[in-house]
C-alpha atoms as a PDB file:
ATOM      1  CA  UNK A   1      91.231  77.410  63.267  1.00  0.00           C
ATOM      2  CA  UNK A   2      90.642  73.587  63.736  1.00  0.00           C
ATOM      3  CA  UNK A   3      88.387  71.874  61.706  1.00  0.00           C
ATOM      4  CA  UNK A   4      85.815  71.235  64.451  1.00  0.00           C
ATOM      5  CA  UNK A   5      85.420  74.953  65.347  1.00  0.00           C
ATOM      6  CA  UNK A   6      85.159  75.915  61.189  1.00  0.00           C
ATOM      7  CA  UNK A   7      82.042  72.929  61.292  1.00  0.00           C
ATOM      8  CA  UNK A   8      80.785  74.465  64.887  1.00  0.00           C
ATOM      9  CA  UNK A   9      81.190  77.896  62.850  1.00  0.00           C
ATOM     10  CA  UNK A  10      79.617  76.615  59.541  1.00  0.00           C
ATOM     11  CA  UNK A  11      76.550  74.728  62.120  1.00  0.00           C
ATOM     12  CA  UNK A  12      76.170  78.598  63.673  1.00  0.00           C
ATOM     13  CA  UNK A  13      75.794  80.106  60.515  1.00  0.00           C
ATOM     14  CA  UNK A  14      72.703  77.236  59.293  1.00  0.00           C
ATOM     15  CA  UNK A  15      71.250  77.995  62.307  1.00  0.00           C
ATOM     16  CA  UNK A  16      70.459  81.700  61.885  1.00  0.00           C
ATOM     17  CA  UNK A  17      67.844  81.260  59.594  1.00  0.00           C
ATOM     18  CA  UNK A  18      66.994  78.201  61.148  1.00  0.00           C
ATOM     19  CA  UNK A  19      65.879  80.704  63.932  1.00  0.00           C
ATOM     20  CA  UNK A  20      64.237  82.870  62.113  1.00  0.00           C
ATOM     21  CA  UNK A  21      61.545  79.741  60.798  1.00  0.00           C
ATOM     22  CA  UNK A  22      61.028  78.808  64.325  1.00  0.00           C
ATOM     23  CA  UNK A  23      60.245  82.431  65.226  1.00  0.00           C
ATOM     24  CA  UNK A  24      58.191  83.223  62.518  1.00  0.00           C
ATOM     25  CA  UNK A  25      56.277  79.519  62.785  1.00  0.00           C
ATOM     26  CA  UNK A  26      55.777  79.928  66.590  1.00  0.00           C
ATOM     27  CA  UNK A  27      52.824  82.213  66.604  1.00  0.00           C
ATOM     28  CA  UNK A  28      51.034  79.861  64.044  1.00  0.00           C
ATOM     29  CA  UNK A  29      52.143  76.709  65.772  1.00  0.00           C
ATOM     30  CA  UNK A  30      51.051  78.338  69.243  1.00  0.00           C
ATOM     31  CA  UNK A  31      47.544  79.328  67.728  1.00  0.00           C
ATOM     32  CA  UNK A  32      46.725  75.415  66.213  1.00  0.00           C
ATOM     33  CA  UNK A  33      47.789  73.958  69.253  1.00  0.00           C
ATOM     34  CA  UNK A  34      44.583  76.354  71.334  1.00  0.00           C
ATOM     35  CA  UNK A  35      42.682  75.413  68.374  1.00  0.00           C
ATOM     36  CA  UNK A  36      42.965  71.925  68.521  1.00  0.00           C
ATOM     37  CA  UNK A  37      42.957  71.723  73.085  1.00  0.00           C
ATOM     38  CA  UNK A  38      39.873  74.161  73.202  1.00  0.00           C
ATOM     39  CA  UNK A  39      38.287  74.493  69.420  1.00  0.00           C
ATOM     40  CA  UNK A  40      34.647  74.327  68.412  1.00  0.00           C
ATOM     41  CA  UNK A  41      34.016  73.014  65.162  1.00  0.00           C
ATOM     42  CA  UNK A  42      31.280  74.808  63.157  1.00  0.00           C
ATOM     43  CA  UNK A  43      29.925  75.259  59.410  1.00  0.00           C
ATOM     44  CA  UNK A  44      31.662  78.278  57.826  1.00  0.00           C
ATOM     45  CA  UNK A  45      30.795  80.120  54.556  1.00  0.00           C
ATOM     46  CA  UNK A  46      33.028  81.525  52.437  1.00  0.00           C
ATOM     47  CA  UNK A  47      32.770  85.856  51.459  1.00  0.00           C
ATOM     48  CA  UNK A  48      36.177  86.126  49.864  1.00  0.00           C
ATOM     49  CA  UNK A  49      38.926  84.745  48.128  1.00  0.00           C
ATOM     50  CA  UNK A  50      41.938  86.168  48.820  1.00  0.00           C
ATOM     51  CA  UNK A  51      44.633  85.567  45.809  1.00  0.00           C
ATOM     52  CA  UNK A  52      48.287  86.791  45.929  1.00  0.00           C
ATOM     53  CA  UNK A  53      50.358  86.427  43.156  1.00  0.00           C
ATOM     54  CA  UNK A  54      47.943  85.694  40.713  1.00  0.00           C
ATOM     55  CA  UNK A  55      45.365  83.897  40.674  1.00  0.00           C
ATOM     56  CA  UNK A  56      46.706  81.371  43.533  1.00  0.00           C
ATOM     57  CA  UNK A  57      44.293  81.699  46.490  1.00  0.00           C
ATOM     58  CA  UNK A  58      45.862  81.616  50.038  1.00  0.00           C
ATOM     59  CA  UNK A  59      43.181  82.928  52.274  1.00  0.00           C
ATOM     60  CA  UNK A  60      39.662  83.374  52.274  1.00  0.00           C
ATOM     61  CA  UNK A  61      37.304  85.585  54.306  1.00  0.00           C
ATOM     62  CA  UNK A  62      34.617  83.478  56.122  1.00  0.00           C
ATOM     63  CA  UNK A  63      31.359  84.150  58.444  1.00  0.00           C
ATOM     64  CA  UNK A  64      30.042  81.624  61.067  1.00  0.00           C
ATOM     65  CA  UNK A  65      27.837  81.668  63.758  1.00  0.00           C
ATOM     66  CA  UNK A  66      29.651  81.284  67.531  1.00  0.00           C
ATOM     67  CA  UNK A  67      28.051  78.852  69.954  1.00  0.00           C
ATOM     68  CA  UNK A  68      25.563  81.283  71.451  1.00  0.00           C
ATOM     69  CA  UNK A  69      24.695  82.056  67.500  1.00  0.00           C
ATOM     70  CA  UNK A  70      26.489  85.583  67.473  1.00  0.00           C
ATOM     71  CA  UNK A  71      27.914  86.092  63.703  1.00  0.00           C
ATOM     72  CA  UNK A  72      31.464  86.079  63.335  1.00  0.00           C
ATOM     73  CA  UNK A  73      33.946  86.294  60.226  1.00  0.00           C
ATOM     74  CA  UNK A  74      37.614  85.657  60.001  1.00  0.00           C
ATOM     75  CA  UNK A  75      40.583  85.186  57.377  1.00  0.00           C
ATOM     76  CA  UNK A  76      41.816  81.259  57.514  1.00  0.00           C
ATOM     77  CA  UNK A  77      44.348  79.861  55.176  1.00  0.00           C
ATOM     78  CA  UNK A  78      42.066  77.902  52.257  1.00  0.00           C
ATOM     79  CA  UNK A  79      41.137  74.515  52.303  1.00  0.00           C
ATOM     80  CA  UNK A  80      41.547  71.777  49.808  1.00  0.00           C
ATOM     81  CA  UNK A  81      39.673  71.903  47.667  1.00  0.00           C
ATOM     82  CA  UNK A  82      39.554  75.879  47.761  1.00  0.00           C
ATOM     83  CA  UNK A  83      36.013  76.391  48.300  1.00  0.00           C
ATOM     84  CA  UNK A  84      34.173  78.897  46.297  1.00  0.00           C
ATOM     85  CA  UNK A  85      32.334  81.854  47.722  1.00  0.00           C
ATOM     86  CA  UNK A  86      28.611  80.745  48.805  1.00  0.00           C
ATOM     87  CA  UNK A  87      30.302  77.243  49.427  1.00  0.00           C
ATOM     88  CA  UNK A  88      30.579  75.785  53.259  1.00  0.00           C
ATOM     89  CA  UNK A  89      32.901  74.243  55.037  1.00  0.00           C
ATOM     90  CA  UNK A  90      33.973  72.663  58.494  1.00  0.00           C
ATOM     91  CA  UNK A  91      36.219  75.104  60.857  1.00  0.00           C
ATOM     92  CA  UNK A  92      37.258  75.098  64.358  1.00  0.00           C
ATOM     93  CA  UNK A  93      37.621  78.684  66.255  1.00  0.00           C
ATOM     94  CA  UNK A  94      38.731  79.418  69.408  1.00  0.00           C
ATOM     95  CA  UNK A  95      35.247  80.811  71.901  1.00  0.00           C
ATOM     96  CA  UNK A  96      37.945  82.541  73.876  1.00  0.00           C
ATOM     97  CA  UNK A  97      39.273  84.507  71.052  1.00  0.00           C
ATOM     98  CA  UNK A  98      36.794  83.842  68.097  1.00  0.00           C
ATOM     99  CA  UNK A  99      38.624  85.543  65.155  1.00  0.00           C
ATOM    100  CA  UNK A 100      41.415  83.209  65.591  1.00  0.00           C
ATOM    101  CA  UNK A 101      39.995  79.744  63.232  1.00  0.00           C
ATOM    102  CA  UNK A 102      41.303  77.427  60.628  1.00  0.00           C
ATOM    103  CA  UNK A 103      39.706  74.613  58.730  1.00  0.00           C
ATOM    104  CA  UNK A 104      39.026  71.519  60.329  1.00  0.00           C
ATOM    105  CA  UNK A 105      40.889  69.939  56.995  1.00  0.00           C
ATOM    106  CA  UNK A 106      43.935  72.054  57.720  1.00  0.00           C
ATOM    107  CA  UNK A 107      43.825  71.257  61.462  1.00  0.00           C
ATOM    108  CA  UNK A 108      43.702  67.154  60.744  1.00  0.00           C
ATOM    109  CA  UNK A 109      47.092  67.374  58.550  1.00  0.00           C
ATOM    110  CA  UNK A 110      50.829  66.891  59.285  1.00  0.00           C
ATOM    111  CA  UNK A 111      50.982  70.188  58.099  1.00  0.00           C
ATOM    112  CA  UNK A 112      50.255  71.847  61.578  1.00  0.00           C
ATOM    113  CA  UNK A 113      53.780  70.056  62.941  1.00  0.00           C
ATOM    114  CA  UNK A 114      56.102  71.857  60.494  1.00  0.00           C
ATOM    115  CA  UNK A 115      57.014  74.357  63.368  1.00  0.00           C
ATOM    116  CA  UNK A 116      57.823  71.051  65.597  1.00  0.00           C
ATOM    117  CA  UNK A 117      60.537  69.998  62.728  1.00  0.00           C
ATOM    118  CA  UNK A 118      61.862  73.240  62.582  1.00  0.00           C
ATOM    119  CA  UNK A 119      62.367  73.295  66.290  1.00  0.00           C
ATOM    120  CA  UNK A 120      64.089  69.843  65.887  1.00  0.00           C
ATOM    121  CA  UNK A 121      66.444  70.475  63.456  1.00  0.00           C
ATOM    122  CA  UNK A 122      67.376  73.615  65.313  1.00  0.00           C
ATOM    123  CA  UNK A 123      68.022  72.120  68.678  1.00  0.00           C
ATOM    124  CA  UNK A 124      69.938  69.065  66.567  1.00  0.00           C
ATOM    125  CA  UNK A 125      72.187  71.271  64.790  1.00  0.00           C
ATOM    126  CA  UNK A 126      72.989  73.475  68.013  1.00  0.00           C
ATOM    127  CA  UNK A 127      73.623  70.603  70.114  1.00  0.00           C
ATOM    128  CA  UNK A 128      76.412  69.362  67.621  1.00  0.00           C
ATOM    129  CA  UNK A 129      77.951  72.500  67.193  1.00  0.00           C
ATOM    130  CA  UNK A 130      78.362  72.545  70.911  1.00  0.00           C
ATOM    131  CA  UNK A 131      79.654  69.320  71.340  1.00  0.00           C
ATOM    132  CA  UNK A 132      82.213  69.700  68.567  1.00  0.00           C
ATOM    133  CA  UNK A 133      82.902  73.187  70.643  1.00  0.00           C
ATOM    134  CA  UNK A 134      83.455  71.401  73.901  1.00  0.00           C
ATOM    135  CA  UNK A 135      84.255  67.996  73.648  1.00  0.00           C
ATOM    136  CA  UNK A 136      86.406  67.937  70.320  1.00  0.00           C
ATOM    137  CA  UNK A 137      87.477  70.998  71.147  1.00  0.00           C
END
């Protein structure tokens, strides 16, 4: 084996669970980008913290009122500062599909492009390990 196809072969092997991150990050990526082209933005109040691992919160259980003032509740990662429960805070929810919100706070951050850097890398590292396949090949 030449040295170009045991770097294609090493590139192949990154890019497995490469894959798998852009898989698992497209629903989420998918989901903020309808937020952000068709959200409403409304005052939320937080039911529930939801800890895992601890006492680390990552989600919390929220009610709102829709446009036409019909109640609503749904599970959003937690904003910074984590609010407490009574506390409220900004979201934006999709009218089309109203359990699916986040937090205006989390919507606003570079945080919502990590799927686009994963995608990135991905089609980076594939298109060297074809070109060292086919052209230094």
């Amino acid at each position: 084996m030449s040295g170009t196809s045991v770097a294609a072969t090493a590139i192949g092997f990154i890019c497995l669970p490469l894959t798998t991150l852009v898989l698992l990050s497209l629903p989420t990526q998918l989901r903020d980008n309808r937020l952000k082209r068709r959200g409403i933005e409304t005052e939320a109040v937080c039911r529930e913290r939801i800890a895992r691992r601890g006492i680390l919160v990552h989600f919390i259980r929220c009610t709102y009122r829709q446009v036409d003032g019909r109640p609503m509740a749904a599970v959003i990662n937690t904003p910074r500062p984590v609010p407490y429960v009574g506390d409220t805070f900004t979201i934006v929810y999709d009218p089309q599909r109203p359990t699916e919100a986040a937090s205006a706070q989390y919507l606003a951050t570079r945080q919502t492009k990590i799927g686009y850097a994963f995608q990135a890398a991905l089609a980076i590292l594939v298109t060297i390990a074809v070109l060292l396949v086919t052209v230094f090949n």
